[in-house]
N, C-alpha and C. Protein backbone atom coordinates (compact mmCIF):
# COMPACT_ATOMS: atom_id res chain seq x y z
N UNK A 1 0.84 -1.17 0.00
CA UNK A 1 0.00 0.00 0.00
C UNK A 1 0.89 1.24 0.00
N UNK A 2 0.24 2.19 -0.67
CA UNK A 2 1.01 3.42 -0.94
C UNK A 2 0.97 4.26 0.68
N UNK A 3 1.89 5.12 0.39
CA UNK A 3 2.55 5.94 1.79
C UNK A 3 0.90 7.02 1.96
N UNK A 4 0.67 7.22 0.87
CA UNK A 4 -0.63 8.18 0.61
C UNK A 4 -1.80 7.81 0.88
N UNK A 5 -1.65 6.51 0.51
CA UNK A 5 -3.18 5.58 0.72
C UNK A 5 -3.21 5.56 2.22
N UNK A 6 -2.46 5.04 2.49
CA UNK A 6 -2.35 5.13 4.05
C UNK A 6 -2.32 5.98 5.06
N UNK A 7 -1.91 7.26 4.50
CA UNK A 7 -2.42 8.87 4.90
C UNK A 7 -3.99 8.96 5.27
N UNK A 8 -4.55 8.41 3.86
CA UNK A 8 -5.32 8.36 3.70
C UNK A 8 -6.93 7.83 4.50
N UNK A 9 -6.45 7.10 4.41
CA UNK A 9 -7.35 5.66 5.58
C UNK A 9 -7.29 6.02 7.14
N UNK A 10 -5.80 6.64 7.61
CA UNK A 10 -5.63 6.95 8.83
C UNK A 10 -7.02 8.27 9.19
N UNK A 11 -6.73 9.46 8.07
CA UNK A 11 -7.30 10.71 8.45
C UNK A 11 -9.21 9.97 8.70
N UNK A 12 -9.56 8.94 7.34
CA UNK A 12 -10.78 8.85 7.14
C UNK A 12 -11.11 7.75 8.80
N UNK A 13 -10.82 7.45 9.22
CA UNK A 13 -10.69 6.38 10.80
C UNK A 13 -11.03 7.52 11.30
N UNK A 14 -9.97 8.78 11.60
CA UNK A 14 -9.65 9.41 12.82
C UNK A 14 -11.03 10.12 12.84
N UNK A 15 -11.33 10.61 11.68
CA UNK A 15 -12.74 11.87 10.82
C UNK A 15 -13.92 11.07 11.71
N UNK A 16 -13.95 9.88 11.25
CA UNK A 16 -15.38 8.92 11.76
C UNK A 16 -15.64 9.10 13.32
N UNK A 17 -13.73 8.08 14.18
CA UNK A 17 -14.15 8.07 15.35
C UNK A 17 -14.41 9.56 15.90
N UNK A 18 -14.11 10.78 15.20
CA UNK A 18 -14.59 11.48 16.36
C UNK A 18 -16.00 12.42 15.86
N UNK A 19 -16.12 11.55 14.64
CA UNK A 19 -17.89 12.45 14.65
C UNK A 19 -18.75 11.38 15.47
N UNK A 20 -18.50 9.80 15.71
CA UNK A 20 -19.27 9.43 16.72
C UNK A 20 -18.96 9.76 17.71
N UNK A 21 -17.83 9.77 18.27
CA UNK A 21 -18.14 11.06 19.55
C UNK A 21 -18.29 12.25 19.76
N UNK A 22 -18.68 12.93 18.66
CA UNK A 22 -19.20 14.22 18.83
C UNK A 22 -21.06 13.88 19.13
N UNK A 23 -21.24 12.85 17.98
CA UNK A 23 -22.66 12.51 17.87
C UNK A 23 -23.33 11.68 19.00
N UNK A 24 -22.59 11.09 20.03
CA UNK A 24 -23.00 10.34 21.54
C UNK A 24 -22.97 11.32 22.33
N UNK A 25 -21.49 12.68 22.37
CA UNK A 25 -22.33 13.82 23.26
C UNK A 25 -22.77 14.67 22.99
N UNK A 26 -23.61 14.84 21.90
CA UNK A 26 -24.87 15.62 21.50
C UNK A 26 -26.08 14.86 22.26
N UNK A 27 -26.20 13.73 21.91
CA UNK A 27 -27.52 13.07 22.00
C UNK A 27 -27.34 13.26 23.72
N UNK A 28 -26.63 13.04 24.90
CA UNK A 28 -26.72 13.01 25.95
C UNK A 28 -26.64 14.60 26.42
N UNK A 29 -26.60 15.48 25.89
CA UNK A 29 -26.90 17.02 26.44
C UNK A 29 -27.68 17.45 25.72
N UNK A 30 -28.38 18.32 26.76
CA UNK A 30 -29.70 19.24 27.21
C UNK A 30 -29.56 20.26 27.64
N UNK A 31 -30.22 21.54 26.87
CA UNK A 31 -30.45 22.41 28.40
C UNK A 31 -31.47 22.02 29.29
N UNK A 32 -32.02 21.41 29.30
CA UNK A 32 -33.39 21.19 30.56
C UNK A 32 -32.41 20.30 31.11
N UNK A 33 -32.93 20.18 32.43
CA UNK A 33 -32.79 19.07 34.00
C UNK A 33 -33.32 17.79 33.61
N UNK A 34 -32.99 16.80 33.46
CA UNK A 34 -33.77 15.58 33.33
C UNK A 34 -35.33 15.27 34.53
N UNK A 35 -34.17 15.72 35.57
CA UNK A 35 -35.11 15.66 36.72
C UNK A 35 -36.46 16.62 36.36
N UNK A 36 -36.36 17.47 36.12
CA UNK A 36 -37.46 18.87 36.05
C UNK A 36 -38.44 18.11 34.78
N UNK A 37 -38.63 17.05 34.07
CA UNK A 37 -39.04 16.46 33.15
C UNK A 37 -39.90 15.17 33.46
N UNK A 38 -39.62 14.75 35.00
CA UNK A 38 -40.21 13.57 35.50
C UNK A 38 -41.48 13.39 36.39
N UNK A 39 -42.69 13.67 35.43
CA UNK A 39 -43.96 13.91 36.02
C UNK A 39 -44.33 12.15 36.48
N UNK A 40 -44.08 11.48 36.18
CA UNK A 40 -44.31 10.15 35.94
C UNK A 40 -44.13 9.88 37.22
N UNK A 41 -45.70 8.60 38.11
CA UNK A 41 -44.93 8.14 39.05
C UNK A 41 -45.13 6.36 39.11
N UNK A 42 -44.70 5.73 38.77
CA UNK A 42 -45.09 4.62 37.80
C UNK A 42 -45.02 3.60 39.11
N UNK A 43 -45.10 3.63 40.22
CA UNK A 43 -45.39 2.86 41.51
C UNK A 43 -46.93 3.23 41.90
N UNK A 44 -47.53 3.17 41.16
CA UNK A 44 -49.07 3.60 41.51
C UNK A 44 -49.73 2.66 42.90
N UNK A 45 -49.20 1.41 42.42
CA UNK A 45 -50.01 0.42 43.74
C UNK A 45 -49.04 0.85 45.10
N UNK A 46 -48.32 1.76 45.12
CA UNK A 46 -47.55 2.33 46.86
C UNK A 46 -48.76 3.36 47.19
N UNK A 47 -49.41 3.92 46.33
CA UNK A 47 -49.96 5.55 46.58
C UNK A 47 -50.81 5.52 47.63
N UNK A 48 -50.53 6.09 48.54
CA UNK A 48 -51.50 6.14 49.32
C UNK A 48 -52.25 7.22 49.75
N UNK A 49 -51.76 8.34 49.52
CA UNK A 49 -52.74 9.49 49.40
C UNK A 49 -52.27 10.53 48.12
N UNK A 50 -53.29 11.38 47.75
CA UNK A 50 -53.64 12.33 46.64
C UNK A 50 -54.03 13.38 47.33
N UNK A 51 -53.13 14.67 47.14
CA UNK A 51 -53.73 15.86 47.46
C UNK A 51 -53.55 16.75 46.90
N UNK A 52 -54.85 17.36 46.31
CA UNK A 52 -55.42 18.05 45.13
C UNK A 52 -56.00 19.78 45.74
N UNK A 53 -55.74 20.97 44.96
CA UNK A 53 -55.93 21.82 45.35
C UNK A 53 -55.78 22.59 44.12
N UNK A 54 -56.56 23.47 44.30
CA UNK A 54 -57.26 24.99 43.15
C UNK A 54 -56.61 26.08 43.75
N UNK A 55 -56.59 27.05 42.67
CA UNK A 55 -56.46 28.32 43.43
C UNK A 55 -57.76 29.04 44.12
N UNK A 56 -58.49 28.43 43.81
CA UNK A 56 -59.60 29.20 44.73
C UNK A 56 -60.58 28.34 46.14
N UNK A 57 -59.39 27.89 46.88
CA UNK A 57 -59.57 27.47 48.00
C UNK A 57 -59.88 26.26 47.72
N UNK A 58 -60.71 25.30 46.85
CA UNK A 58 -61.23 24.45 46.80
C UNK A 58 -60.06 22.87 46.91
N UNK A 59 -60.32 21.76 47.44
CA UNK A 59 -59.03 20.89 47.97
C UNK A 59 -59.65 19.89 48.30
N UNK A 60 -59.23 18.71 47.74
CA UNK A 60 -59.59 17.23 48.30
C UNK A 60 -58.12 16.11 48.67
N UNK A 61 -58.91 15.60 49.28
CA UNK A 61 -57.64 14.49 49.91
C UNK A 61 -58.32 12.83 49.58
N UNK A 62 -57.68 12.19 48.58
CA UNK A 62 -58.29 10.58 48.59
C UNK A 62 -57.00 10.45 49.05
N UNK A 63 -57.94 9.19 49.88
CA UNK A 63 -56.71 7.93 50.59
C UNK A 63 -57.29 6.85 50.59
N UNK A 64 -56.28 6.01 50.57
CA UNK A 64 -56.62 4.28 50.46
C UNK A 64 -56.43 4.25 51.27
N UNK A 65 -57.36 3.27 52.29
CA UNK A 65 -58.07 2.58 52.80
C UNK A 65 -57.59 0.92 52.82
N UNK A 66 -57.81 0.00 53.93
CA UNK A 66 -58.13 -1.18 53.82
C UNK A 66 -59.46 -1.46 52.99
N UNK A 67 -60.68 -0.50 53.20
CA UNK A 67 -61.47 -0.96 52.04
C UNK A 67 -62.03 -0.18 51.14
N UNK A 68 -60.71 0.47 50.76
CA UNK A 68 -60.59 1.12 49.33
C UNK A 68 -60.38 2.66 49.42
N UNK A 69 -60.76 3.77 48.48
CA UNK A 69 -60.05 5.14 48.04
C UNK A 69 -61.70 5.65 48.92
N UNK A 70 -60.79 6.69 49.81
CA UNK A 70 -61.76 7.87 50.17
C UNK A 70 -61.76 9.15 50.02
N UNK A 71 -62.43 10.27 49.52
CA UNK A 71 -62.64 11.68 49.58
C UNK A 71 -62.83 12.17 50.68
N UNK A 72 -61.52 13.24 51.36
CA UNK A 72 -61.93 13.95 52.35
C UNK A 72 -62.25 12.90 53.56
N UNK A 73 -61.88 11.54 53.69
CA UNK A 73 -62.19 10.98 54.86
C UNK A 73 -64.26 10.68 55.07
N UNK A 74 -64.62 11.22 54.00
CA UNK A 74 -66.13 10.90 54.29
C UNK A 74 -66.50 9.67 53.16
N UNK A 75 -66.58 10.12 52.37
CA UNK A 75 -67.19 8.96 51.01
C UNK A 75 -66.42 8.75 50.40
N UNK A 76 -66.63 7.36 49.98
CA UNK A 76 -65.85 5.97 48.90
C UNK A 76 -65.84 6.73 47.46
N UNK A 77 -64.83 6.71 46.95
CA UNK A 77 -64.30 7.32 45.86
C UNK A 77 -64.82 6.16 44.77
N UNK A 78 -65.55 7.23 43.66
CA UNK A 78 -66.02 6.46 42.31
C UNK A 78 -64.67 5.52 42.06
N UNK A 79 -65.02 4.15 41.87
CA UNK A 79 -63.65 3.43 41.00
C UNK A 79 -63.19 4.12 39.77
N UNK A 80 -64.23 4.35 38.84
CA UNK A 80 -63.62 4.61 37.37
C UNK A 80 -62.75 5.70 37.34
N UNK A 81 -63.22 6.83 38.57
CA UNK A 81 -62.44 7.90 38.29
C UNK A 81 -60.96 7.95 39.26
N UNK A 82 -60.76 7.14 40.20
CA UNK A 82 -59.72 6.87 40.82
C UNK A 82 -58.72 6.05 40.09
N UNK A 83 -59.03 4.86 39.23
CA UNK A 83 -58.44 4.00 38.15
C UNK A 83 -57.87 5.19 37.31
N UNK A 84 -58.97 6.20 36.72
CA UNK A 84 -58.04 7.41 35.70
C UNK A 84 -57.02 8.17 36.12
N UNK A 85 -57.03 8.53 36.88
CA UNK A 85 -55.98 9.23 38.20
C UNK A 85 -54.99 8.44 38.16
N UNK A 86 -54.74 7.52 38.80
CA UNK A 86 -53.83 6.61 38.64
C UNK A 86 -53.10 6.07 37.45
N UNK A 87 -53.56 5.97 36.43
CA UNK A 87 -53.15 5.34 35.27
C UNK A 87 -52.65 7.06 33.93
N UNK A 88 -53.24 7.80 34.90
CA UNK A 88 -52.56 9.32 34.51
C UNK A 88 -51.69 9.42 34.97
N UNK A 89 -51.23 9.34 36.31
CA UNK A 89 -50.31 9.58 36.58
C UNK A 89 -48.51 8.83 36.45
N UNK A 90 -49.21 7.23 36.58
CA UNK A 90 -48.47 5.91 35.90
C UNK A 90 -48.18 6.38 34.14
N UNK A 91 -48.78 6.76 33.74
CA UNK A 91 -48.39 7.31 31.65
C UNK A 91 -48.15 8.28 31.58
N UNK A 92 -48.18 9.29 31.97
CA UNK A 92 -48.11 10.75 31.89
C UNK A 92 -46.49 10.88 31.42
N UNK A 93 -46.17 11.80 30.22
CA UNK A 93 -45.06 11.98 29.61
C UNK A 93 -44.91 13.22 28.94
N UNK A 94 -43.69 13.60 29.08
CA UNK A 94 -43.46 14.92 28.48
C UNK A 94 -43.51 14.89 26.53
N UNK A 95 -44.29 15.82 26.26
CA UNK A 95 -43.95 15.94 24.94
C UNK A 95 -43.03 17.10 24.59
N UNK A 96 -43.11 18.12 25.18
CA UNK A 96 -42.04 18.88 24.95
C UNK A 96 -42.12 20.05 25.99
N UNK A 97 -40.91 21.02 25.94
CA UNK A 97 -40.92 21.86 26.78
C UNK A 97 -42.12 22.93 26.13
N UNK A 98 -42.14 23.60 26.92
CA UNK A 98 -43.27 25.05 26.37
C UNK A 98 -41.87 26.21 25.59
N UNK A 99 -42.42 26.25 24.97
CA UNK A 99 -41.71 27.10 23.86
C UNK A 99 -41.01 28.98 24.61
N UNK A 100 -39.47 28.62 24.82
CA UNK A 100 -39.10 29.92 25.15
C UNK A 100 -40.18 31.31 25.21
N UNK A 101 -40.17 31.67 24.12
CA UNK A 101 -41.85 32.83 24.15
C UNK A 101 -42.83 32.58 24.56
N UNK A 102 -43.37 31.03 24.96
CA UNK A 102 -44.58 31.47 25.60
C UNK A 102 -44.09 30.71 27.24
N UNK A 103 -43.25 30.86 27.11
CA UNK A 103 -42.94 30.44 28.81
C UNK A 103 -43.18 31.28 30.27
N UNK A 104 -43.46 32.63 29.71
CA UNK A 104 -43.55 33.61 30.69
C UNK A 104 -44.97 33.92 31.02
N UNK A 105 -45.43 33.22 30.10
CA UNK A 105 -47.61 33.49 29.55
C UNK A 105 -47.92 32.43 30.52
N UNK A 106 -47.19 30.89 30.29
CA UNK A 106 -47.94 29.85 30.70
C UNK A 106 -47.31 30.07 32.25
N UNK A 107 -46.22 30.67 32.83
CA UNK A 107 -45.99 30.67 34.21
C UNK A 107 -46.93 31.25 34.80
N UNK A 108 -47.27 32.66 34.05
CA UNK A 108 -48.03 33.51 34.89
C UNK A 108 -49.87 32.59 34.68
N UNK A 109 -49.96 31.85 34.24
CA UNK A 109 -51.32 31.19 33.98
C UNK A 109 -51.35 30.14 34.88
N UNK A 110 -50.20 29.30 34.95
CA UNK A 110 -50.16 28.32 36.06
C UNK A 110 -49.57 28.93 37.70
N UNK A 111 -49.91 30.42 37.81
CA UNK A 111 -49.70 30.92 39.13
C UNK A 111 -51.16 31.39 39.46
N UNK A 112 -52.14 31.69 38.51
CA UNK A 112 -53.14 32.21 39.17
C UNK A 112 -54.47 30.78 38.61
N UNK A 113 -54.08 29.92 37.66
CA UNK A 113 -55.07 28.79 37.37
C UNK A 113 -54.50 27.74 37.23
N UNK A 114 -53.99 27.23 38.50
CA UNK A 114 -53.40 25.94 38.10
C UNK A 114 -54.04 24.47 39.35
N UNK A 115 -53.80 23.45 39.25
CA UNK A 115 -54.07 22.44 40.17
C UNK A 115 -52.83 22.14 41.12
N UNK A 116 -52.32 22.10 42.06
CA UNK A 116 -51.87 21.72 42.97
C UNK A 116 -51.82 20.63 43.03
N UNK A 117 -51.43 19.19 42.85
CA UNK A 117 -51.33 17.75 43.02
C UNK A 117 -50.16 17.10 43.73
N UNK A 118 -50.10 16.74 45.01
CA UNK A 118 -49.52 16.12 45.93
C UNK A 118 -49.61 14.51 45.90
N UNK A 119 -48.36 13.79 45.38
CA UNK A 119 -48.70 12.57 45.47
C UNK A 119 -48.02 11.85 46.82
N UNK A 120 -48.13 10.83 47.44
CA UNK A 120 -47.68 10.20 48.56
C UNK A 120 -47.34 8.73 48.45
N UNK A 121 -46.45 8.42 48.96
CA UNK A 121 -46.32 6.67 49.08
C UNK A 121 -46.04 5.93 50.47
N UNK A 122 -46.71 5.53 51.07
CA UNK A 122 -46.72 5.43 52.63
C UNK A 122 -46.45 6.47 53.12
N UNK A 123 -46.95 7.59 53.06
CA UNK A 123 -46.89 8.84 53.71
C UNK A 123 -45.70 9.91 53.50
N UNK A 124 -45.15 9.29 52.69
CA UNK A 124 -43.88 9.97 52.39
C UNK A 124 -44.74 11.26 50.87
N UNK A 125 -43.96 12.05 50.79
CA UNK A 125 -44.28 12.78 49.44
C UNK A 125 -43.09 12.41 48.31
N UNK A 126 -43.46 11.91 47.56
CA UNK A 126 -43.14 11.30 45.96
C UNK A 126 -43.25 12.37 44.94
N UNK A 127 -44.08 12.75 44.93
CA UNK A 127 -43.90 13.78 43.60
C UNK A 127 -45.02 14.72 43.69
N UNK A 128 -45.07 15.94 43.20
CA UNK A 128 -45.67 17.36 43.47
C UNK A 128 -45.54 18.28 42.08
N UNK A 129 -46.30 18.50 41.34
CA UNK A 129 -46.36 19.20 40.49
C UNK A 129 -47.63 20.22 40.38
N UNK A 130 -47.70 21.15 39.13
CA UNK A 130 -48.64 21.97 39.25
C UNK A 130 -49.41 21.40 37.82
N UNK A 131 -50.80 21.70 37.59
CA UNK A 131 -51.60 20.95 36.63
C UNK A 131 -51.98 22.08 35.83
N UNK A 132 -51.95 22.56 34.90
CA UNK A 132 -52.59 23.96 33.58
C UNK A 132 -53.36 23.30 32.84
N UNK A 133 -53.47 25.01 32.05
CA UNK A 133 -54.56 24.68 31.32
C UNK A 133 -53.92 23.82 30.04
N UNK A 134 -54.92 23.75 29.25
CA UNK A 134 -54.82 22.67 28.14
C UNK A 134 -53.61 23.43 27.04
N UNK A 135 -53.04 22.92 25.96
CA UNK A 135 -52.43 23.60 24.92
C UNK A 135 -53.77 23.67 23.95
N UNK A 136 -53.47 25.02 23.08
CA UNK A 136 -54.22 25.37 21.82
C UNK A 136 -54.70 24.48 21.21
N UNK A 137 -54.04 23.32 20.65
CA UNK A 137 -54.36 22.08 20.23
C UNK A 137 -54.64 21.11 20.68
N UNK A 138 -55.37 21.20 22.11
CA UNK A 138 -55.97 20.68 22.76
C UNK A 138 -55.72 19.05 22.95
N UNK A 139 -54.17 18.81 22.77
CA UNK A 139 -53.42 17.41 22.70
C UNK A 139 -52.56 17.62 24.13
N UNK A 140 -52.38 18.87 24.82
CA UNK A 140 -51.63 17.92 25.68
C UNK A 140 -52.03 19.28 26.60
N UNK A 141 -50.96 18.74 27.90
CA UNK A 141 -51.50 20.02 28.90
C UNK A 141 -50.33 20.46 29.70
N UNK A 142 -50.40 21.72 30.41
CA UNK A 142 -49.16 22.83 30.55
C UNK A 142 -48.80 22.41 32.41
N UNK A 143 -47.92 21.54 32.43
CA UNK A 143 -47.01 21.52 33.94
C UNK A 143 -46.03 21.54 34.25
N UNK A 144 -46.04 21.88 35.29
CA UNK A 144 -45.05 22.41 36.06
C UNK A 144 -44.54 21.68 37.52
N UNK A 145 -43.14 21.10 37.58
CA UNK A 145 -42.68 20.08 38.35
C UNK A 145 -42.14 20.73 39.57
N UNK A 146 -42.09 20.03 40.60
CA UNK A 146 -41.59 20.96 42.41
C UNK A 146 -40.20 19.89 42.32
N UNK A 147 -39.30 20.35 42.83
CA UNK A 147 -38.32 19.62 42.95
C UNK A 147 -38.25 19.47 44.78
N UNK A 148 -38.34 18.18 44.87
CA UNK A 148 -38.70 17.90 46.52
C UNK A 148 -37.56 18.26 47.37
N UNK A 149 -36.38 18.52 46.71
CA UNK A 149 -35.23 18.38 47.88
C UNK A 149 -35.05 19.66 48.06
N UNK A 150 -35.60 20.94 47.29
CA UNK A 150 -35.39 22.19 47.67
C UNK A 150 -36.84 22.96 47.57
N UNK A 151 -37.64 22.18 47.87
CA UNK A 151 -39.14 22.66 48.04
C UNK A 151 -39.44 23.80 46.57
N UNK A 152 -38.69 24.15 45.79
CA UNK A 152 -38.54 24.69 44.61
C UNK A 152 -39.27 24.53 43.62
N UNK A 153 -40.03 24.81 42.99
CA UNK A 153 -40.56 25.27 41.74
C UNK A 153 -39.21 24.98 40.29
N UNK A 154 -39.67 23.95 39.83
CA UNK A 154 -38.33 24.09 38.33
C UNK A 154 -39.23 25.54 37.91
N UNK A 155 -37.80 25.49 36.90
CA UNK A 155 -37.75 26.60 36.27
C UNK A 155 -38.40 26.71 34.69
N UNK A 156 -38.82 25.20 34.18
CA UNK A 156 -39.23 25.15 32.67
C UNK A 156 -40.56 24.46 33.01
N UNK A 157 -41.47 24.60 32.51
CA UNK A 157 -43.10 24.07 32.50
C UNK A 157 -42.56 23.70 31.07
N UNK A 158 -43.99 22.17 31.05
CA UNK A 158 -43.95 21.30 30.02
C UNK A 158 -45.40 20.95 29.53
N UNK A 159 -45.15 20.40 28.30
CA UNK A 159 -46.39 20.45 27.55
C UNK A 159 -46.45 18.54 28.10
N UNK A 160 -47.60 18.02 28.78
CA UNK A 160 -47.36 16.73 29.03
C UNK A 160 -48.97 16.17 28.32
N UNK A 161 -48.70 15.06 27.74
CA UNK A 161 -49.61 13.55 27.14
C UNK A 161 -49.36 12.42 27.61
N UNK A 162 -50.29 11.43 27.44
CA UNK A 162 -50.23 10.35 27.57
C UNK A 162 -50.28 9.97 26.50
N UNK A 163 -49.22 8.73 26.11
CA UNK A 163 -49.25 8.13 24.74
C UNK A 163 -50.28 6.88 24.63
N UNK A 164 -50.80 7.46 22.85
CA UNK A 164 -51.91 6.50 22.32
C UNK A 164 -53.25 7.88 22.99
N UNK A 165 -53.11 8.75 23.91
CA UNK A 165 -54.47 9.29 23.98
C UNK A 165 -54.31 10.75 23.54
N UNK A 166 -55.28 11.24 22.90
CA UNK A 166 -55.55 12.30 22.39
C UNK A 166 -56.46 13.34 23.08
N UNK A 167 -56.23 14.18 23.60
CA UNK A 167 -57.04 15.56 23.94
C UNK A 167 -55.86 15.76 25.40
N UNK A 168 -56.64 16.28 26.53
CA UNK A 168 -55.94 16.89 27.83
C UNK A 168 -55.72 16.40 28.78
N UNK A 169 -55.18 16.51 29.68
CA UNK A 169 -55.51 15.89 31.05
C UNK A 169 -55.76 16.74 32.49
N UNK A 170 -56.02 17.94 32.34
CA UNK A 170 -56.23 19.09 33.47
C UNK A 170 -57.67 18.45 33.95
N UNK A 171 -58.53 17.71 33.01
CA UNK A 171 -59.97 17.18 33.55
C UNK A 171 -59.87 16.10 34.80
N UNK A 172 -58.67 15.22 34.48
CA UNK A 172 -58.90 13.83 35.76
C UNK A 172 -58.29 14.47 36.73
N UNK A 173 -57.38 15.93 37.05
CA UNK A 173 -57.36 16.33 38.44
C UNK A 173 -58.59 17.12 38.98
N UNK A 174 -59.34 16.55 40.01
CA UNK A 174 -60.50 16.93 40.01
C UNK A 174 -60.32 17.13 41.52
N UNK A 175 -60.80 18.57 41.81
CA UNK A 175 -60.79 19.21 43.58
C UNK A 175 -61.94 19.01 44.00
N UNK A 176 -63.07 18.70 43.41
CA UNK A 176 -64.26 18.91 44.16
C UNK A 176 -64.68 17.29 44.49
N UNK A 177 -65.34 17.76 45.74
CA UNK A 177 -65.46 16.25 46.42
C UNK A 177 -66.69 15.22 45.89
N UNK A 178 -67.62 16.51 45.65
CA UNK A 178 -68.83 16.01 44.84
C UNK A 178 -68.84 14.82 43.80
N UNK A 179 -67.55 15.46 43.10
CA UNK A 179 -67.19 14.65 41.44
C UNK A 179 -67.00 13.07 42.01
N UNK A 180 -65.94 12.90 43.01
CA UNK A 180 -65.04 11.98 43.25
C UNK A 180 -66.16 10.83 43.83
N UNK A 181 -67.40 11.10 45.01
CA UNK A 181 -68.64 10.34 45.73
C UNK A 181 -68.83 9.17 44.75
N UNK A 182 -68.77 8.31 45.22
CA UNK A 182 -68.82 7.35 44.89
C UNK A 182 -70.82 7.42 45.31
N UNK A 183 -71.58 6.76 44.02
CA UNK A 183 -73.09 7.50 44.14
C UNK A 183 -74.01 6.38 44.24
N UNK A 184 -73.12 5.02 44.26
CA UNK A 184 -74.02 3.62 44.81
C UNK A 184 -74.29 3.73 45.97
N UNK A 185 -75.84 3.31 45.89
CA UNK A 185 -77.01 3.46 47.38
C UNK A 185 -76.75 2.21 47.40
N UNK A 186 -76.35 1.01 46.73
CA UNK A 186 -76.27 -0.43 47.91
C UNK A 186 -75.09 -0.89 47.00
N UNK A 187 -74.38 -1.57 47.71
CA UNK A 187 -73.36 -2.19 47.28
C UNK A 187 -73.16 -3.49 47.50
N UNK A 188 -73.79 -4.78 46.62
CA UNK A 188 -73.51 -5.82 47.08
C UNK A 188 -73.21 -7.35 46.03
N UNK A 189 -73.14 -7.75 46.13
CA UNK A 189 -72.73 -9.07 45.45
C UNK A 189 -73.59 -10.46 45.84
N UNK A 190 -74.77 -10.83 44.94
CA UNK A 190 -75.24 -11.72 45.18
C UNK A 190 -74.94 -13.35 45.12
N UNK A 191 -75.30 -13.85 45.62
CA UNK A 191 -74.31 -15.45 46.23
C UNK A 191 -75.09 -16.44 45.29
């Protein structure tokens, strides 16, 4: 082999290995926090309490029970809508951040209309975020993550979906206790 060819072959090796390592640390940097991105709490069967709150005073507390999910400590929580809750919160995924320009719109929207959601796992607090309103395109919805170790507010709100479903999810955080009453007058199972 020529002295040139071999020039050659060396530069085209060296060119490759370091555009794959240019191209492995691209793909692993971000400006966002990974952490500030993790609405997800995918231990759903630990949860043991939900605490939900409006800006306008309004606030419920379900807890499980030995025999089953309660509102506020008075009435048995609808199944269907406690199953949605749960399985929102188990799928729930970021689709993207909220767009630099409208980041200052959706803060100030999720300070005066947002949901409050406190999750728990044997009494411990697990995860805490804030719940907005819907996006324009009515595919996903505007939150905002607490970072537990400095009681802190992140700094980027996110546009979050569940994959395979289409429209919002600001509807299954629900404060009012009314919604949650479980509305069976007898409950029983015949033998």
């Amino acid at each position: 082999m020529k002295k040139s060819s071999l020039i050659i072959i060396t530069v085209l090796v060296a060119l490759i290995a370091v555009s794959i390592l240019i191209f492995k640390k691209k793909g692993n940097m971000s400006t966002l926090d990974e952490d500030s991105r993790s609405f997800k709490y995918t231990d759903t069967a630990s949860v043991t309490k939900i605490f939900m709150a409006d800006k306008n005073g309004r606030q419920c507390i379900l807890k499980r029970t030995n025999e089953g999910w309660f509102v506020n400590d008075k009435f048995k929580v609808r199944s269907d809508a406690i199953l949605t809750l749960l399985e929102t919160i188990k799928r729930i995924e970021v689709k993207r951040p909220v767009a630099r320009q409208a980041k200052t719109g959706t803060l100030k929207v999720l300070a005066y209309r947002s949901i409050k959601v406190e999750i728990y796992s044997n009494d411990e607090l697990v995860k805490q975020y804030y719940v907005g309103h819907e996006t324009p395109d009515g595919e996903g919805t505007h939150m905002l993550l607490t970072n537990l170790d400095t009681e802190e507010n992140y700094e980027d709100p996110f546009v979050v979906f569940i994959p395979g479903f289409t429209g919002f999810l600001n509807t299954r955080f629900i404060v009012e206790e009314k919604v949650w009453r479980d509305l069976n007058v007898m409950n029983f199972t015949p033998d």
